[in-house]
Structure formats: structure tokens, C-alpha cells
Protein backbone atom coordinates (compact mmCIF):
# COMPACT_ATOMS: atom_id res chain seq x y z
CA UNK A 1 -1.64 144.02 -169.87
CA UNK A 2 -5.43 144.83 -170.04
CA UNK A 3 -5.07 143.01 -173.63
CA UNK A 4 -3.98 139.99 -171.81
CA UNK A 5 -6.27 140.02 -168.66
CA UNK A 6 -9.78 140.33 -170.50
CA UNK A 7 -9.75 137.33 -172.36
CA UNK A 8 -8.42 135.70 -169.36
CA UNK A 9 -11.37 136.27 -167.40
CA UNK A 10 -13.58 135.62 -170.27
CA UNK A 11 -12.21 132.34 -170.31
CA UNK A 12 -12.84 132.05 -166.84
CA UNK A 13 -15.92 132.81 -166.67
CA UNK A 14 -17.01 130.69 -169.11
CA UNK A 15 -15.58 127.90 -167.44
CA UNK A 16 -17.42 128.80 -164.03
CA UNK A 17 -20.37 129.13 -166.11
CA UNK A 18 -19.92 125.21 -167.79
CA UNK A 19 -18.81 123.95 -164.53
CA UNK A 20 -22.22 125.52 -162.88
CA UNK A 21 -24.35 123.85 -165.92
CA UNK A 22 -22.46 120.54 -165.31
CA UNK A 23 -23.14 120.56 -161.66
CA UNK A 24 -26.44 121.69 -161.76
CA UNK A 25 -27.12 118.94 -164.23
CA UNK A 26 -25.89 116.21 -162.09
CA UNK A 27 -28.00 117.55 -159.13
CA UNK A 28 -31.15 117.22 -161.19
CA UNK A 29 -30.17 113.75 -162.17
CA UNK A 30 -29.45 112.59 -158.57
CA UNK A 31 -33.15 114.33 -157.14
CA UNK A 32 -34.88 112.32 -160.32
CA UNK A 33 -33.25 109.33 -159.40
CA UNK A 34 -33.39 109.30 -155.68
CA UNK A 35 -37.08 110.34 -156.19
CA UNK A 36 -37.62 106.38 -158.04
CA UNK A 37 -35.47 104.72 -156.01
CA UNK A 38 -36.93 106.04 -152.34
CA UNK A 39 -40.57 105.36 -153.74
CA UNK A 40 -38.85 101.89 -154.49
CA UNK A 41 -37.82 101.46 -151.30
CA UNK A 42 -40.91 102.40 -149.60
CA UNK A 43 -42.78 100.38 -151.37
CA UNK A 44 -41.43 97.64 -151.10
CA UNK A 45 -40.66 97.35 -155.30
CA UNK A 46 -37.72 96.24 -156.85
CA UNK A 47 -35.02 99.40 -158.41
CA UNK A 48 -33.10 99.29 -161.53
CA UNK A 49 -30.83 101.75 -162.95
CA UNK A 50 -31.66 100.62 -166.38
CA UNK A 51 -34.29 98.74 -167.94
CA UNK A 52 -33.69 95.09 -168.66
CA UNK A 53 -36.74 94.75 -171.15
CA UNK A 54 -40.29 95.42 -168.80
CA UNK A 55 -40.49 98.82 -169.31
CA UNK A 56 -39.93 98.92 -173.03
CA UNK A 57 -42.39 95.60 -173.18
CA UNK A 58 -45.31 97.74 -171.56
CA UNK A 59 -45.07 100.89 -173.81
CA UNK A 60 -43.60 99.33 -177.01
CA UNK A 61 -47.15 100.64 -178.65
CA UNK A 62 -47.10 103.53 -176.90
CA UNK A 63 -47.36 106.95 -178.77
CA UNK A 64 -44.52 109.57 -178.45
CA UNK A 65 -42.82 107.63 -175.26
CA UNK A 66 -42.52 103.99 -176.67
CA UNK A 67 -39.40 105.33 -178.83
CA UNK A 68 -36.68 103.12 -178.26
CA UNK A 69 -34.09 104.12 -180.89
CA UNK A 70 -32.73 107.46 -182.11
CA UNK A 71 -30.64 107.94 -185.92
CA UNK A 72 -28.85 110.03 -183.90
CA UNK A 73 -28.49 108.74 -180.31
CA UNK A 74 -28.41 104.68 -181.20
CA UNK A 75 -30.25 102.94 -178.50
CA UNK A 76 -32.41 104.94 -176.01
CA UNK A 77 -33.00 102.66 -172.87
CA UNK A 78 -35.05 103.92 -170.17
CA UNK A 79 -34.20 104.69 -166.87
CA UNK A 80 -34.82 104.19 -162.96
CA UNK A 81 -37.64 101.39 -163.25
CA UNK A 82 -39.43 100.73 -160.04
CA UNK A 83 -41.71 97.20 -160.84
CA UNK A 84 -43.32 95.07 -158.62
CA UNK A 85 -47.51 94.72 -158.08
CA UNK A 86 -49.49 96.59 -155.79
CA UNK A 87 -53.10 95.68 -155.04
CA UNK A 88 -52.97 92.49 -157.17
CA UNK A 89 -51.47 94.71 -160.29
CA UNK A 90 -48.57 94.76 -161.93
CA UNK A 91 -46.71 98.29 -162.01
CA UNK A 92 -43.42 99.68 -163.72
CA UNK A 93 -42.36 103.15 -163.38
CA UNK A 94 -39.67 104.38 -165.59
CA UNK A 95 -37.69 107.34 -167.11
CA UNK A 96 -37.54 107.74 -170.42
CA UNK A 97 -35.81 110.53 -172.77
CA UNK A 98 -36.19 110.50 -176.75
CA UNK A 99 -35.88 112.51 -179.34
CA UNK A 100 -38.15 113.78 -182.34
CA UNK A 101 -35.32 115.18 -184.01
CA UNK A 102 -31.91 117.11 -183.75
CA UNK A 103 -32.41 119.69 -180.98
CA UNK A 104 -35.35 118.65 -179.55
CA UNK A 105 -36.00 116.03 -177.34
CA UNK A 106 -38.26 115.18 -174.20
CA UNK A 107 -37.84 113.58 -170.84
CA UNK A 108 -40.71 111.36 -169.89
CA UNK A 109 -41.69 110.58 -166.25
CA UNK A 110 -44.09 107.41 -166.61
CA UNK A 111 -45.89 105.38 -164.59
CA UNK A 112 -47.82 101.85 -165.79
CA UNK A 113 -50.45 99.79 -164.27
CA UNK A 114 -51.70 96.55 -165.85
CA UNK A 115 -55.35 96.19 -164.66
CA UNK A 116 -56.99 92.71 -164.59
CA UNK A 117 -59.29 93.57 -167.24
CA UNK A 118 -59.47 95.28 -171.03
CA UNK A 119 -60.42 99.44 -169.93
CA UNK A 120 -59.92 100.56 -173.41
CA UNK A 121 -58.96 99.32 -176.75
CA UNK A 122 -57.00 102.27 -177.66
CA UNK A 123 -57.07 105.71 -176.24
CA UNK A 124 -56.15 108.99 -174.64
CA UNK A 125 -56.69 111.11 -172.49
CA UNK A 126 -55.67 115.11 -172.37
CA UNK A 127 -55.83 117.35 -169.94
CA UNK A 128 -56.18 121.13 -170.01
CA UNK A 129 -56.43 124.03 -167.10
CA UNK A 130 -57.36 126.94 -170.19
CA UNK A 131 -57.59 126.92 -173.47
CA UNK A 132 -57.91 123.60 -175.44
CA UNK A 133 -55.43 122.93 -177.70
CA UNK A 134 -56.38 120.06 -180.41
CA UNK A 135 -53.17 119.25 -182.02
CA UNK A 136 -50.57 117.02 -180.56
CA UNK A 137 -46.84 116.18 -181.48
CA UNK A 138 -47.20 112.77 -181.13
CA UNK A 139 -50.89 111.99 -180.12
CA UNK A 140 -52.44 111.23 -183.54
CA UNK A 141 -55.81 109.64 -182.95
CA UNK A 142 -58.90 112.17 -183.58
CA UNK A 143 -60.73 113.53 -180.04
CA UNK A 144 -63.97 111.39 -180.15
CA UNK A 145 -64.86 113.10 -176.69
CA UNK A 146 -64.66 116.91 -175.28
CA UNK A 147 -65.83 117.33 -171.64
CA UNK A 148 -65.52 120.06 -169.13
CA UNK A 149 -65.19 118.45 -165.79
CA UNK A 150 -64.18 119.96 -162.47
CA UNK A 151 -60.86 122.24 -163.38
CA UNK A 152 -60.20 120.47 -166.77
CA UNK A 153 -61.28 120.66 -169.73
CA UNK A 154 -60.90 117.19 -171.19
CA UNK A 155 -60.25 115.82 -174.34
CA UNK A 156 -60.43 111.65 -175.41
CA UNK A 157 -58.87 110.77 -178.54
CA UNK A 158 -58.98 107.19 -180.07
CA UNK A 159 -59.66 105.81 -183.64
CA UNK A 160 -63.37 106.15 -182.72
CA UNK A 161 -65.75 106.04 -180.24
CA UNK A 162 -66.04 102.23 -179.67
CA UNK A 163 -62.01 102.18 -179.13
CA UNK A 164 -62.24 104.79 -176.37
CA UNK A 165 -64.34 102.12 -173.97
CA UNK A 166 -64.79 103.22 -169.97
CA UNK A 167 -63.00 106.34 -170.62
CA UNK A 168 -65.91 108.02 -172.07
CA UNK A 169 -67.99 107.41 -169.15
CA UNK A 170 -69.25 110.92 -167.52
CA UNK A 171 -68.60 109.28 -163.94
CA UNK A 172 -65.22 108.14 -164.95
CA UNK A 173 -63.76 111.47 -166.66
CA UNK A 174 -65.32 113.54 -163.58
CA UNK A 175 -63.90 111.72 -161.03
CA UNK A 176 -60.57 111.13 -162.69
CA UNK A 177 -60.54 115.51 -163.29
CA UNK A 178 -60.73 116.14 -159.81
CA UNK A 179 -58.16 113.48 -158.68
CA UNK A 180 -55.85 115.17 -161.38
CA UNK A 181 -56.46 118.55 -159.92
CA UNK A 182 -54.52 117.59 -156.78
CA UNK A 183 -51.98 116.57 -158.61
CA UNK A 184 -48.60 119.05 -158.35
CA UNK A 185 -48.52 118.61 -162.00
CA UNK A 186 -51.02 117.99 -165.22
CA UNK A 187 -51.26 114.66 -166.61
CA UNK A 188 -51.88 112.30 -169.49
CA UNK A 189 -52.93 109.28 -170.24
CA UNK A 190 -52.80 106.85 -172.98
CA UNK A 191 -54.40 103.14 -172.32
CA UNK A 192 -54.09 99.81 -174.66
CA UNK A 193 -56.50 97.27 -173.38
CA UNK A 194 -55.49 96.48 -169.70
CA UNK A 195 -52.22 98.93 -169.74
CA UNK A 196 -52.52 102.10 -168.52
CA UNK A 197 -49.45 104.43 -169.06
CA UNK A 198 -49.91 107.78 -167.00
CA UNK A 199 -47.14 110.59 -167.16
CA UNK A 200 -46.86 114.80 -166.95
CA UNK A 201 -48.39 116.00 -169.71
CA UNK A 202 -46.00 118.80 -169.86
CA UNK A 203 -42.62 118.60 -171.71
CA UNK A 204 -40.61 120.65 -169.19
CA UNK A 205 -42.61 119.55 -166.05
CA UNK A 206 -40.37 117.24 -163.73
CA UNK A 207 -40.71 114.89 -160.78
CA UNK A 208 -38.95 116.20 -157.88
CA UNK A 209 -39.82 113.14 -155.18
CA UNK A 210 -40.86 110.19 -154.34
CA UNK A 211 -44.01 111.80 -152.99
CA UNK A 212 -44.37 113.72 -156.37
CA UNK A 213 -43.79 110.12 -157.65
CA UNK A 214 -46.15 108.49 -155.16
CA UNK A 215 -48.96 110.60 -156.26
CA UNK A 216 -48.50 109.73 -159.98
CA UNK A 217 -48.64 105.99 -159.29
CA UNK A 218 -51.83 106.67 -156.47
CA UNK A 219 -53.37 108.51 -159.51
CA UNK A 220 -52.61 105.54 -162.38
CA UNK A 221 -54.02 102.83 -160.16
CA UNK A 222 -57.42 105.40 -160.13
CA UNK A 223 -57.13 104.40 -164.09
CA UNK A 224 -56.65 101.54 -164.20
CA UNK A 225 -59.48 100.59 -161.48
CA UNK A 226 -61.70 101.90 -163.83
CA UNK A 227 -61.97 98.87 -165.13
């Protein structure tokens, strides 16, 4: 009998143990999604489930979150875009998942403001609370700038100096520190003329409302004002 009965409740308990990762699983999807679509809704921006072109448009050129296609996966469209324009500029927020290769992969939680005018040719922008680390996954320009400002340390990376534009003012990098340290959550940012793309910096940070959301976007439109 006891031959019979343990395998049957390892069985069993491996189910309740899938069931709990498949539930908990849809739960996190439903919080990430209700957290676009109520920041939608309060703002008065349009919602869609999946993107129909605008958020794969603005980061196309983007490092590490403009990939679109996997060997592997086919297709990888981005999720829960919020668009509309705020303050005279154009926005998209979107969510975005892709894959470097098999068994690791990254969710992206993005945020894009188009300002009227060019900030920066090319660049980025990293963030650290401690020690700086140099090397990036999928930033590959060269840090042209190092700067300790408020609780950052700060690093700008671009194919030189002249690329990098208003983000190696002093003033700028300062202010935009201490605006980041009241953020629930470090970011990044990469800019290409007028875009700005902003998004957590960390791979398994996440965005757990629309008021986690609305503080991302507040923060972007800091960017891209820099101009």
C-alpha cells in the first residue's frame, strides 16, 4: 500500500506545485497589465493589448529592447502600449520581452517620449547606487562620461563625446540623479535624437502600478525636456 500511496502524493504535489506557478503567473500578468491600462485610462491615452507598429517604430534602433524577432520564439511583439501626447509630446509606453538566447530572456518595462527637438545623437545613460559596473549585455557604446551626482554614480556612453549632446551637461545629469532617486526603482536611459526611451535598469525589477508606471513616464518627460 505505502508503495502505491507515495508516488501518489508525489504526483500530487507536483501538480499543486504547477498549478501554484501557473496561477501565480497569471496574477503577475493581470497586475502588469492593469498597471498600463489604468495609467491609460487616467490619462486620458489610448490602450492596446498588442502593438500595431508605434512601439516597435520608436525603438527599432534601440539597443537590447528594439529586438523584434527570436530563432527561437518567431515574432516577439510588444505588449500593453499606452500612446497618446502629453504636454505637446508624443508618448508610447510598452512591454516588451526578448530573448538573448535559450534560457535567458528579459522583460522590459519602457516608456518613450519624442521631444520637439534633437537632445542627443546617440547615447546612454546608466545608473548605479554602489559599485560601478562598466560592462553591459547589450549597451555597447564606450562611457565618454563618469559623474557622481546625488545617490548615483553615473555613467554616459555614446560613440564619443560629441554624440552624447545635453546629456553631458553637469546641470542636466544632477538634476536628472536626484529625480531618479525617488524613483521605486533604478533606471536607464538610451536617447536617439528627439526619442527618449526610459525603462528599469534592472532585469528582474517589475512595475507593479499605474503609479509605479506614472512615475516612469513623469521621469521620461524630465528627459526629454532637456532639450
Amino acid at each position: 500500500m505505502k508503495d502505491v500511496l507515495i508516488p501518489l502524493g508525489l504526483i500530487t504535489f507536483l501538480g499543486l506545485f504547477v498549478y501554484a506557478l501557473i496561477s501565480t503567473a497569471r496574477k503577475q500578468r493581470k497586475t502588469k497589465t492593469a498597471a498600463f491600462s489604468d495609467l491609460a485610462r487616467g490619462r486620458g491615452l489610448r490602450y492596446e493589448a498588442a502593438d500595431d507598429g508605434k512601439a516597435q517604430q520608436f525603438a527599432q534602433d534601440l539597443e537590447g529592447l528594439g529586438q523584434f524577432k527570436s530563432p527561437s520564439l518567431g515574432d516577439l511583439i510588444p505588449t500593453d502600449v499606452v500612446s497618446g501626447v502629453l504636454g505637446g509630446m508624443p508618448v508610447v509606453l510598452f512591454r516588451h520581452t526578448t530573448r538573448y538566447y535559450e534560457g535567458y530572456s528579459r522583460e522590459w518595462f519602457v516608456v518613450g517620449v519624442s521631444a520637439g527637438t534633437s537632445i542627443a545623437e546617440r547615447c546612454s545613460v546608466q545608473f548605479f547606487k554602489s559599485r560601478v559596473a562598466t560592462d553591459s549585455m547589450y549597451l555597447k557604446d564606450p562611457v565618454v562620461k563618469e559623474k557622481k551626482a546625488g545617490p548615483f554614480h553615473l555613467l554616459v556612453r555614446a560613440p564619443g563625446q560629441a554624440s552624447a549632446g545635453k546629456m553631458l551637461d553637469d546641470d542636466v545629469l544632477l538634476r536628472l540623479s536626484s529625480l531618479a532617486g525617488d524613483l521605486p526603482f533604478v533606471p536607464e536611459i538610451q536617447v536617439r535624437a528627439n526619442r527618449v526611451a526610459v525603462y528599469l535598469a534592472e532585469r528582474n525589477a517589475t512595475v507593479e502600478s499605474a503609479r509605479d508606471l506614472q512615475k516612469l513616464l513623469d521621469f521620461s518627460i524630465v528627459v526629454a525636456a532637456a532639450s
